[in-house]
C-alpha atoms as a PDB file:
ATOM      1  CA  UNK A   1      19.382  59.773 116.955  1.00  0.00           C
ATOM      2  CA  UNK A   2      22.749  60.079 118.576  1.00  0.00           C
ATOM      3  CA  UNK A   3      23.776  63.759 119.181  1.00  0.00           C
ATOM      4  CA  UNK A   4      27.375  63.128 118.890  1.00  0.00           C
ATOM      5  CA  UNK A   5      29.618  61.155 116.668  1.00  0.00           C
ATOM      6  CA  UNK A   6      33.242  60.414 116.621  1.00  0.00           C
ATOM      7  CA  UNK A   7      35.695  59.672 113.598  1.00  0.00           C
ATOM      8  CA  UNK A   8      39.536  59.391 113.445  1.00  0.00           C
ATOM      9  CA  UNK A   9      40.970  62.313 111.729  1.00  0.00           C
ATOM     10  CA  UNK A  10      43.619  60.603 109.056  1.00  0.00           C
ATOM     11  CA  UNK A  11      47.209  61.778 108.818  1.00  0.00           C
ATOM     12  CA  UNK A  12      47.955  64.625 106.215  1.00  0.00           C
ATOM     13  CA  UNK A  13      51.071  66.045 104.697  1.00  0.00           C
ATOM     14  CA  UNK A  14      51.321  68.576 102.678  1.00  0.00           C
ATOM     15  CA  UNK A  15      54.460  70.018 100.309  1.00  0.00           C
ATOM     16  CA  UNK A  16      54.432  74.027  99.344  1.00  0.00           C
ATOM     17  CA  UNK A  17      56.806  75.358  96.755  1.00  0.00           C
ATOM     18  CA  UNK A  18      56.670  78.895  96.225  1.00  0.00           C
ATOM     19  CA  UNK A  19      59.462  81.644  94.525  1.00  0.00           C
ATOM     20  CA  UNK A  20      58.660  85.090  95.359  1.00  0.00           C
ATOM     21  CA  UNK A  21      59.109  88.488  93.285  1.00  0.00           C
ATOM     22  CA  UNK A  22      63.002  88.169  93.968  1.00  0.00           C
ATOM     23  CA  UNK A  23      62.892  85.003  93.002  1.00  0.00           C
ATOM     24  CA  UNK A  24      64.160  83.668  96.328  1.00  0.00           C
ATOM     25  CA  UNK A  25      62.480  79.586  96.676  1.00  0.00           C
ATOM     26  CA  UNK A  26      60.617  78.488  99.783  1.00  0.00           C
ATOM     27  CA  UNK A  27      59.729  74.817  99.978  1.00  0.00           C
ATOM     28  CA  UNK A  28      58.410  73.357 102.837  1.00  0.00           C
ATOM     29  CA  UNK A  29      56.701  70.295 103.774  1.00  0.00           C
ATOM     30  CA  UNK A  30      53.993  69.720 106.661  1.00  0.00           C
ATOM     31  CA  UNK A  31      52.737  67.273 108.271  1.00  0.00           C
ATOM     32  CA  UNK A  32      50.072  65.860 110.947  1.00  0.00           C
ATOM     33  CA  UNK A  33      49.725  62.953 112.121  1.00  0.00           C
ATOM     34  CA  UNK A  34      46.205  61.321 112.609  1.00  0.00           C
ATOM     35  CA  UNK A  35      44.106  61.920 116.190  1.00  0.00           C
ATOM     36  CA  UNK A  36      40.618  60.748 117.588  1.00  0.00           C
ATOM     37  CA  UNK A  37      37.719  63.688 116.973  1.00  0.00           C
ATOM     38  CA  UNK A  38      34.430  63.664 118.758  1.00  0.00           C
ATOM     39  CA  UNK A  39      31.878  66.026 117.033  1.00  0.00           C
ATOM     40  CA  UNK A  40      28.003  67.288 117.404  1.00  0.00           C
ATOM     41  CA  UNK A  41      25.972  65.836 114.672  1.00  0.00           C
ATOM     42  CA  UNK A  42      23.792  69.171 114.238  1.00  0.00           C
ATOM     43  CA  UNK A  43      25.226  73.117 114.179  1.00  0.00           C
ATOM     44  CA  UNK A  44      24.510  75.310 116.813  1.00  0.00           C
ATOM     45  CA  UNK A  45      24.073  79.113 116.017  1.00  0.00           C
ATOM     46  CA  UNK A  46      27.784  81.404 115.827  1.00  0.00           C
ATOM     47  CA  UNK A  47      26.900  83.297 119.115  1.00  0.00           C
ATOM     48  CA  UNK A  48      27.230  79.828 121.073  1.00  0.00           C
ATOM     49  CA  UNK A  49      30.759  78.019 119.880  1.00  0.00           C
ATOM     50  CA  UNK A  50      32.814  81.580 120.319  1.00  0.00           C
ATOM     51  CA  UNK A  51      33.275  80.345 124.219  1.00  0.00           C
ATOM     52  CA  UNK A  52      31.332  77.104 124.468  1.00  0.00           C
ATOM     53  CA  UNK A  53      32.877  75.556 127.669  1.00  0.00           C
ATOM     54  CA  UNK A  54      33.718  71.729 128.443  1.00  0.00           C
ATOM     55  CA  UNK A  55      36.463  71.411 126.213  1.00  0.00           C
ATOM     56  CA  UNK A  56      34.466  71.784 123.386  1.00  0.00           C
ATOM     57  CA  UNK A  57      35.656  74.302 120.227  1.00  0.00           C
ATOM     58  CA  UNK A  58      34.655  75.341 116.839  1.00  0.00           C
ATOM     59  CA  UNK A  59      35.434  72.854 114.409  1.00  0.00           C
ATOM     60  CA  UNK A  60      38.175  73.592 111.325  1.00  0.00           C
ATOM     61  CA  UNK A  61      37.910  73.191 108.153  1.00  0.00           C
ATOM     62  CA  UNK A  62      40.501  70.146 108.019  1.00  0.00           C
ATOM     63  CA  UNK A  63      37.700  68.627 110.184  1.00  0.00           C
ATOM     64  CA  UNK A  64      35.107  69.192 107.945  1.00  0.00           C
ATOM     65  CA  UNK A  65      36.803  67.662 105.561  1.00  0.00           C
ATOM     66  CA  UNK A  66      37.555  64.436 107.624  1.00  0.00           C
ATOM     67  CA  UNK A  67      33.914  64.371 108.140  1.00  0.00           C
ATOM     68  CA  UNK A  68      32.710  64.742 104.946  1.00  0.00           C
ATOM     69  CA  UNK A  69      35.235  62.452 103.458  1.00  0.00           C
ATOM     70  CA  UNK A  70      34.222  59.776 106.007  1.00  0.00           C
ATOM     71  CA  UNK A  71      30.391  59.923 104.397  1.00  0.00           C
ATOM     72  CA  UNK A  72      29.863  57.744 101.416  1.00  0.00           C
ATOM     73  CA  UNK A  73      27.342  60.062 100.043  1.00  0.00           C
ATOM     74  CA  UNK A  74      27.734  63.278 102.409  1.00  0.00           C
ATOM     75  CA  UNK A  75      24.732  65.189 100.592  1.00  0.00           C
ATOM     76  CA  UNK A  76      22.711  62.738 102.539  1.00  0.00           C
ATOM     77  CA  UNK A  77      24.478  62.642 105.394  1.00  0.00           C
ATOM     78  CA  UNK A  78      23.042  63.410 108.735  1.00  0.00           C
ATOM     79  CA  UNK A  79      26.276  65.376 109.728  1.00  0.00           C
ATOM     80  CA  UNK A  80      25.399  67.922 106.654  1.00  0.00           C
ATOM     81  CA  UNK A  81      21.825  68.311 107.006  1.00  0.00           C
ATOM     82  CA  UNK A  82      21.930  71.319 108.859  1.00  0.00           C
ATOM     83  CA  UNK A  83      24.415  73.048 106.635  1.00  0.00           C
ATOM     84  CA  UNK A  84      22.483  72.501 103.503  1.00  0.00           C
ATOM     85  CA  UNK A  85      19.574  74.672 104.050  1.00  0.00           C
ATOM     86  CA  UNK A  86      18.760  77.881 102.095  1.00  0.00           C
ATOM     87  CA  UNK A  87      20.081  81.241 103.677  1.00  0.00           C
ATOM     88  CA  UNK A  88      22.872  79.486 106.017  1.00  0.00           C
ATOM     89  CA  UNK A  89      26.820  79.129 105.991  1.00  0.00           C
ATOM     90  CA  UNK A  90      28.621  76.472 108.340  1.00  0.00           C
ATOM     91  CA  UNK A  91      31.513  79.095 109.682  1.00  0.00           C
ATOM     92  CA  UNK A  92      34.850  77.400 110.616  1.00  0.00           C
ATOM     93  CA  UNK A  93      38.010  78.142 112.327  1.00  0.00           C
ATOM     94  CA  UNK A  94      40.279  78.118 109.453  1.00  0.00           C
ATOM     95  CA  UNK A  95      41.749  81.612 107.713  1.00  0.00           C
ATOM     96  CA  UNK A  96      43.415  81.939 104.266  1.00  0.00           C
ATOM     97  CA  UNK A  97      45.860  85.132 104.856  1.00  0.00           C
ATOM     98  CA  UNK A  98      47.412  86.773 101.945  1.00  0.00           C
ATOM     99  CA  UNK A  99      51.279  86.951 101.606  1.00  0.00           C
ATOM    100  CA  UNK A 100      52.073  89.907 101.025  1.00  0.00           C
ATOM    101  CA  UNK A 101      52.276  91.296  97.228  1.00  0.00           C
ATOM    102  CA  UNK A 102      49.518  88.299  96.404  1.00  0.00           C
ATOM    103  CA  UNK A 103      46.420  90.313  97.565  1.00  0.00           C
ATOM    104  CA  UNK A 104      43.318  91.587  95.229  1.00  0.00           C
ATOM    105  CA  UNK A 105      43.296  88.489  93.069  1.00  0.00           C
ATOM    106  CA  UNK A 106      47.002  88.055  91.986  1.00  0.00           C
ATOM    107  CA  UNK A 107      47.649  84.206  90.957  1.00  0.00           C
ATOM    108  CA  UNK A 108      50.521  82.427  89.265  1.00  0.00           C
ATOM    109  CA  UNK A 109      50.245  79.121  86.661  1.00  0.00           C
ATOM    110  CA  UNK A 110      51.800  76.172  87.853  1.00  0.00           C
ATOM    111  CA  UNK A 111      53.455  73.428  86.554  1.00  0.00           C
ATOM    112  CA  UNK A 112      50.037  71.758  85.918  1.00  0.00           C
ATOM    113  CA  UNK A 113      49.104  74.984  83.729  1.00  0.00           C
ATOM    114  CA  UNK A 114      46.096  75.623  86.538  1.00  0.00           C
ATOM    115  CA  UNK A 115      46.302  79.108  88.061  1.00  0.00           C
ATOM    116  CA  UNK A 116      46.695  79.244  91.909  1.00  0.00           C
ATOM    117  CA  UNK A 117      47.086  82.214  94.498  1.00  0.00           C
ATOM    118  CA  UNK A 118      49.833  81.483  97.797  1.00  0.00           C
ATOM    119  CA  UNK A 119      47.742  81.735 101.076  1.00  0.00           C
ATOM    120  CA  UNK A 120      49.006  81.078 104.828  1.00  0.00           C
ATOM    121  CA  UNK A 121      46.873  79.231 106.452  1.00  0.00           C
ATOM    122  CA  UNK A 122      45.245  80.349 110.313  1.00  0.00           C
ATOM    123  CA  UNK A 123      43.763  77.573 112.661  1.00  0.00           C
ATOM    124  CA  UNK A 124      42.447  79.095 115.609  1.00  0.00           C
ATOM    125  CA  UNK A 125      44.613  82.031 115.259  1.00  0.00           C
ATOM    126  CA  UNK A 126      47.822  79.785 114.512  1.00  0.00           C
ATOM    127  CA  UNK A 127      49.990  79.859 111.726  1.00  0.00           C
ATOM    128  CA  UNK A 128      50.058  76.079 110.646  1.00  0.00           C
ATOM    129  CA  UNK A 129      51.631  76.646 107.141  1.00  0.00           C
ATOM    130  CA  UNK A 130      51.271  77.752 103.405  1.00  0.00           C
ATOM    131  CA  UNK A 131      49.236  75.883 100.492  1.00  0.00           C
ATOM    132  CA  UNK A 132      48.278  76.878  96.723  1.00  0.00           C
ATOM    133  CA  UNK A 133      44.788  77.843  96.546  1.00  0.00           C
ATOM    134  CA  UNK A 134      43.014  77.084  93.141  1.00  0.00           C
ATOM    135  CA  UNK A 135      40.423  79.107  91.229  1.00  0.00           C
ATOM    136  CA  UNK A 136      36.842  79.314  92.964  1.00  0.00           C
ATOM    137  CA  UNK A 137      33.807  81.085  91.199  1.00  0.00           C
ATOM    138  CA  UNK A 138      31.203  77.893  91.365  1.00  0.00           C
ATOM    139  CA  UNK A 139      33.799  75.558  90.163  1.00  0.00           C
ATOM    140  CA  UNK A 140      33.586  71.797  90.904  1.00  0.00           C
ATOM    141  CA  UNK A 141      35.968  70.101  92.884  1.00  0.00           C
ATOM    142  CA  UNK A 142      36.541  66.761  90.637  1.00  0.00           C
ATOM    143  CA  UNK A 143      36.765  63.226  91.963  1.00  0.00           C
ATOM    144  CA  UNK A 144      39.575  61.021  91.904  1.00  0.00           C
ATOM    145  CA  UNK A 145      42.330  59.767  94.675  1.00  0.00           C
ATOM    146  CA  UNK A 146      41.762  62.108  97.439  1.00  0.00           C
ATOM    147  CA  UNK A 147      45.165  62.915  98.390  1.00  0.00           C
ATOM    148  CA  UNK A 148      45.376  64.401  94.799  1.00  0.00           C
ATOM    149  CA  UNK A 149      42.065  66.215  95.216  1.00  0.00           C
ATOM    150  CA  UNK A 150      42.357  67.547  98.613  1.00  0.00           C
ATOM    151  CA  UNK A 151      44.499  69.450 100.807  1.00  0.00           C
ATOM    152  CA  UNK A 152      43.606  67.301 104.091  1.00  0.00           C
ATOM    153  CA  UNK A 153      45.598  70.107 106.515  1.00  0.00           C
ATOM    154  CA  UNK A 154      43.667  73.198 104.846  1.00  0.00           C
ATOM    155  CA  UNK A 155      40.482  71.810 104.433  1.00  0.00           C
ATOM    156  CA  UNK A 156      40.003  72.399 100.420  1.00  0.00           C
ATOM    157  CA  UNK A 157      40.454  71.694  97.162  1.00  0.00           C
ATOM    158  CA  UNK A 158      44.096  70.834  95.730  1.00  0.00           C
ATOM    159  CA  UNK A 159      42.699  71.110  91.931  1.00  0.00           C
ATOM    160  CA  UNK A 160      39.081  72.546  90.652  1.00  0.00           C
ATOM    161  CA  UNK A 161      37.768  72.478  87.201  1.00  0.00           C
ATOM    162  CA  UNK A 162      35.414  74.944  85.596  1.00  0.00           C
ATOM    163  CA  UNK A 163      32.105  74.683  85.521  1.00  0.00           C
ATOM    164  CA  UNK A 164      29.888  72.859  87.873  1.00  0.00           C
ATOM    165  CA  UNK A 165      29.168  69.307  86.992  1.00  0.00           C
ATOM    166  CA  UNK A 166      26.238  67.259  88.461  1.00  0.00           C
ATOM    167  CA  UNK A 167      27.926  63.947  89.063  1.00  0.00           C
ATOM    168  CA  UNK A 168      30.150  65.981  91.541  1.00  0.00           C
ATOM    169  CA  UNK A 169      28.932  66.529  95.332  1.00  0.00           C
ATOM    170  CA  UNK A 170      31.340  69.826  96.209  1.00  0.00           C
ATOM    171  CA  UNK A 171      32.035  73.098  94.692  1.00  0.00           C
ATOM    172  CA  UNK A 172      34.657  75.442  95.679  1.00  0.00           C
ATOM    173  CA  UNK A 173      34.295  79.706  95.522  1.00  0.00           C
ATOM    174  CA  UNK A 174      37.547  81.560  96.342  1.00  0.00           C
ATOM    175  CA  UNK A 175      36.223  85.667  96.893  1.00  0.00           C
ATOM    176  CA  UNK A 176      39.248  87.338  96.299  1.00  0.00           C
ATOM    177  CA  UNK A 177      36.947  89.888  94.730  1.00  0.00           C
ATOM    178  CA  UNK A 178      36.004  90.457  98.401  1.00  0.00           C
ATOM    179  CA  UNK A 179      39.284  90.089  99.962  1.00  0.00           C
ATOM    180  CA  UNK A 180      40.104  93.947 101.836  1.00  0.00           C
ATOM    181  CA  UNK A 181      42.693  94.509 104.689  1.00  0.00           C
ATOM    182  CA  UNK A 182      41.518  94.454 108.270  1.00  0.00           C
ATOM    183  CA  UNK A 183      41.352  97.865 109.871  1.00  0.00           C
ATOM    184  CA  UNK A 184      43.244  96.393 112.733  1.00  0.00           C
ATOM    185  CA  UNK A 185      45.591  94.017 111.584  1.00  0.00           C
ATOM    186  CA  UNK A 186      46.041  94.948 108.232  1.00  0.00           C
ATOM    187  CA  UNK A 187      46.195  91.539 107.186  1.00  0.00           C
ATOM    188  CA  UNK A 188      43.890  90.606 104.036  1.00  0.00           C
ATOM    189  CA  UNK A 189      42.122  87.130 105.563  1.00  0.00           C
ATOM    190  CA  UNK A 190      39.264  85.077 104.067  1.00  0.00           C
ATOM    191  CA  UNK A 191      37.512  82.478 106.027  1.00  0.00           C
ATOM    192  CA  UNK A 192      36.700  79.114 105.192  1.00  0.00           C
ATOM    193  CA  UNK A 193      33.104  78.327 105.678  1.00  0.00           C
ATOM    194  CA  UNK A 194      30.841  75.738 103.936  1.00  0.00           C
ATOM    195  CA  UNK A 195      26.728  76.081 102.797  1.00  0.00           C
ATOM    196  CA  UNK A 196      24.560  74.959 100.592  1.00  0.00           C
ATOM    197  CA  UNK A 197      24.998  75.720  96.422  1.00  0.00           C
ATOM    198  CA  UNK A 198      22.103  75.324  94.251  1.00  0.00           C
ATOM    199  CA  UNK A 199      21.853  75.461  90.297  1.00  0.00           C
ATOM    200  CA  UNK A 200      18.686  75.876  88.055  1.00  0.00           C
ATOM    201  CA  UNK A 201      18.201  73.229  85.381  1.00  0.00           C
ATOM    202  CA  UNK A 202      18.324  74.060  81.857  1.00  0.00           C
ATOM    203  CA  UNK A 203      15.677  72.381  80.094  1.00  0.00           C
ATOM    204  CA  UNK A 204      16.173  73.264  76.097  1.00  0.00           C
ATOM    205  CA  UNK A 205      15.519  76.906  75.911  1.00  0.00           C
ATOM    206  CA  UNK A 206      13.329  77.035  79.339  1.00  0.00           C
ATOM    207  CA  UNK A 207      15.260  76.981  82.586  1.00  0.00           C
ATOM    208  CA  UNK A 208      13.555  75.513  85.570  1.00  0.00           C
ATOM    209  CA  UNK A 209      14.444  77.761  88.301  1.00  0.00           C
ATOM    210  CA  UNK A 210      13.392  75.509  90.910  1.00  0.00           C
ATOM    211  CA  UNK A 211      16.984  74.250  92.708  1.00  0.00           C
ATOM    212  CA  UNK A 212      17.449  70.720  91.391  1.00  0.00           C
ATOM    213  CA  UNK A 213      20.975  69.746  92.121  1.00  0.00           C
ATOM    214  CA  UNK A 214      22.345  70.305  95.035  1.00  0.00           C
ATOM    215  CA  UNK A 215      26.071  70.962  96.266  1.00  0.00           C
ATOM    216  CA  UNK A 216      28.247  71.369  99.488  1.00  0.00           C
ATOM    217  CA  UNK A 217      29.732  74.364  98.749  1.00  0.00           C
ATOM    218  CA  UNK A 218      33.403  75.337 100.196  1.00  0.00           C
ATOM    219  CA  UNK A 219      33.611  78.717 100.237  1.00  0.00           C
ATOM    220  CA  UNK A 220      36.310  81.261 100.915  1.00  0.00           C
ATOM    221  CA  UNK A 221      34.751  84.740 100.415  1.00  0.00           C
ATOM    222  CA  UNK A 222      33.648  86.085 103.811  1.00  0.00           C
ATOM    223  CA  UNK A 223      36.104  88.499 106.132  1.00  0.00           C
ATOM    224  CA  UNK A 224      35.791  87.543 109.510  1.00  0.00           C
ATOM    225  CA  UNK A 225      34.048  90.321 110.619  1.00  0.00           C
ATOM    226  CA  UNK A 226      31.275  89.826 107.854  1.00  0.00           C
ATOM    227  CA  UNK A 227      31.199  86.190 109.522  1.00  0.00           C
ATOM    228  CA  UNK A 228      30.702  87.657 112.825  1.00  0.00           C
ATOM    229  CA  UNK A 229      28.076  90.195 111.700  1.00  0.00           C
ATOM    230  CA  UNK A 230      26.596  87.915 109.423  1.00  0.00           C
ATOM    231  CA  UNK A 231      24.754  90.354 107.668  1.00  0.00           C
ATOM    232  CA  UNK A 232      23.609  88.174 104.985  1.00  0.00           C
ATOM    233  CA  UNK A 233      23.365  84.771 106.007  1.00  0.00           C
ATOM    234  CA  UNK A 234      22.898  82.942 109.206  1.00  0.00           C
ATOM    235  CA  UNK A 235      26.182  81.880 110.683  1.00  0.00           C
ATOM    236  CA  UNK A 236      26.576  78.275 112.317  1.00  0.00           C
ATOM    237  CA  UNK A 237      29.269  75.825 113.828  1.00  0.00           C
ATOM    238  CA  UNK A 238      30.057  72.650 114.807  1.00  0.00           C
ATOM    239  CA  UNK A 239      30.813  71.880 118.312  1.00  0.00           C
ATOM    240  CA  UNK A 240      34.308  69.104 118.355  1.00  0.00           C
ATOM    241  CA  UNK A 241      36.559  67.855 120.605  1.00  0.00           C
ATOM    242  CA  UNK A 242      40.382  66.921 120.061  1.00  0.00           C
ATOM    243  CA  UNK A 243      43.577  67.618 121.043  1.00  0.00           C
ATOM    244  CA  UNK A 244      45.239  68.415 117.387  1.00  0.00           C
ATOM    245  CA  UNK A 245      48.697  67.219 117.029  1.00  0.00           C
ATOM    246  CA  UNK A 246      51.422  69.657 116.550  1.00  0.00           C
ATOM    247  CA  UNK A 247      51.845  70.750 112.257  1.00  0.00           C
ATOM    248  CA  UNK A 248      55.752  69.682 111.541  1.00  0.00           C
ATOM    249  CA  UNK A 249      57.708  70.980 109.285  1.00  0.00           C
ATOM    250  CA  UNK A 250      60.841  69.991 107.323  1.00  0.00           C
END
């Protein structure tokens, strides 16, 4: 089996409208265009992508998504066989930061009557814009056209819907419950990382507890120093390669 793989990562824009408490309006578009990634099939433990060497790097979550979207059924993919395994989360270089004044759960309803909560979005330490976020807690990221359903530059979900729905291969969680301020920066940041979501079956009034549907879960609801420490789970990465094109914005 080949231990490397490479896909081309499709253009994405992206347009953020957003009125703060003073009701002053920032709207701002971004865009990226499309570039060649090569990527390790299988993860490799945290410890080994913080300074891998050889031009290699710790993938984002926009990747991710370019690889998973690439997969016609990604739950049997090869590329996601490592992540879906019990007691393990995928870690990625992608950071929601709260705005200021939007920390601790705070969302607004937009025009599509869904409730969403302004983050900036961090790659590799870089600012490379702002998106909506939409409501996690197990909820299932619909199909449908994907530019509608994703956010290509952020790696997740544009729109989720309540509940989790077995037809569906992704769920989205969104921790703000777990969201605190960093003792050194101050800043309140969530990290994207993906794993494995299970749900027992309800059979009548028996349930069997046995995982019988499985989902790639998207989550948002570690700090990164609970990522480093990974007290819980077992962290992972993948290993890519690409020079990312510049984010512009207009």
């Amino acid at each position: 089996m080949r231990r490397t793989d490479k896909i081309t990562v499709p253009a994405a824009q992206y347009e953020f409208a957003f009125v703060d408490r003073d009701g002053r309006t920032y709207e701002r578009t971004y865009h990226r265009d499309a570039y060649r990634l090569q990527y390790r099939i299988g993860l490799v433990p945290y410890s080994d992508v913080i300074m891998p060497g050889g031009g290699w790097r710790l993938s984002t979550a926009a990747e991710e998504l370019a690889i998973q979207l690439y997969q016609r059924k990604p739950l049997n993919a090869k590329e996601f066989q490592d992540v879906l395994k019990p007691n393990r989360l995928q870690v990625t270089d992608t950071v929601l930061r709260a705005i200021p004044g939007w920390e601790g759960g705070k969302k607004q309803i937009l025009p599509d009557s869904r409730k969403y909560s302004p983050r900036q979005v961090l790659e590799r330490g870089r600012d490379i814009g702002y998106c909506w976020v939409p409501e996690g807690g197990s909820r299932s990221v619909p199909r449908g056209p994907r530019d509608e359903i994703w956010n290509r530059l952020a790696g997740i979900p544009r729109i989720t819907n309540e509940g989790l729905v077995q037809s569906h291969d992704t769920c989205f969680d969104f921790g703000l419950r777990f969201e605190e301020s960093d003792h050194f920066t101050g800043e309140f940041d969530l990290v994207v990382e993906r794993g494995l979501h299970t749900q027992p079956l309800a059979k009548g009034r028996k349930v069997d507890f046995r995982p019988t549907k499985r989902w790639i879960g998207i989550y948002a609801d570690s700090t990164p120093l609970d990522a480093a420490e990974a007290k819980i789970f077992a962290r992972f990465g993948r290993l890519v390669k690409g020079r990312t094109p510049e984010i512009r914005k207009f």
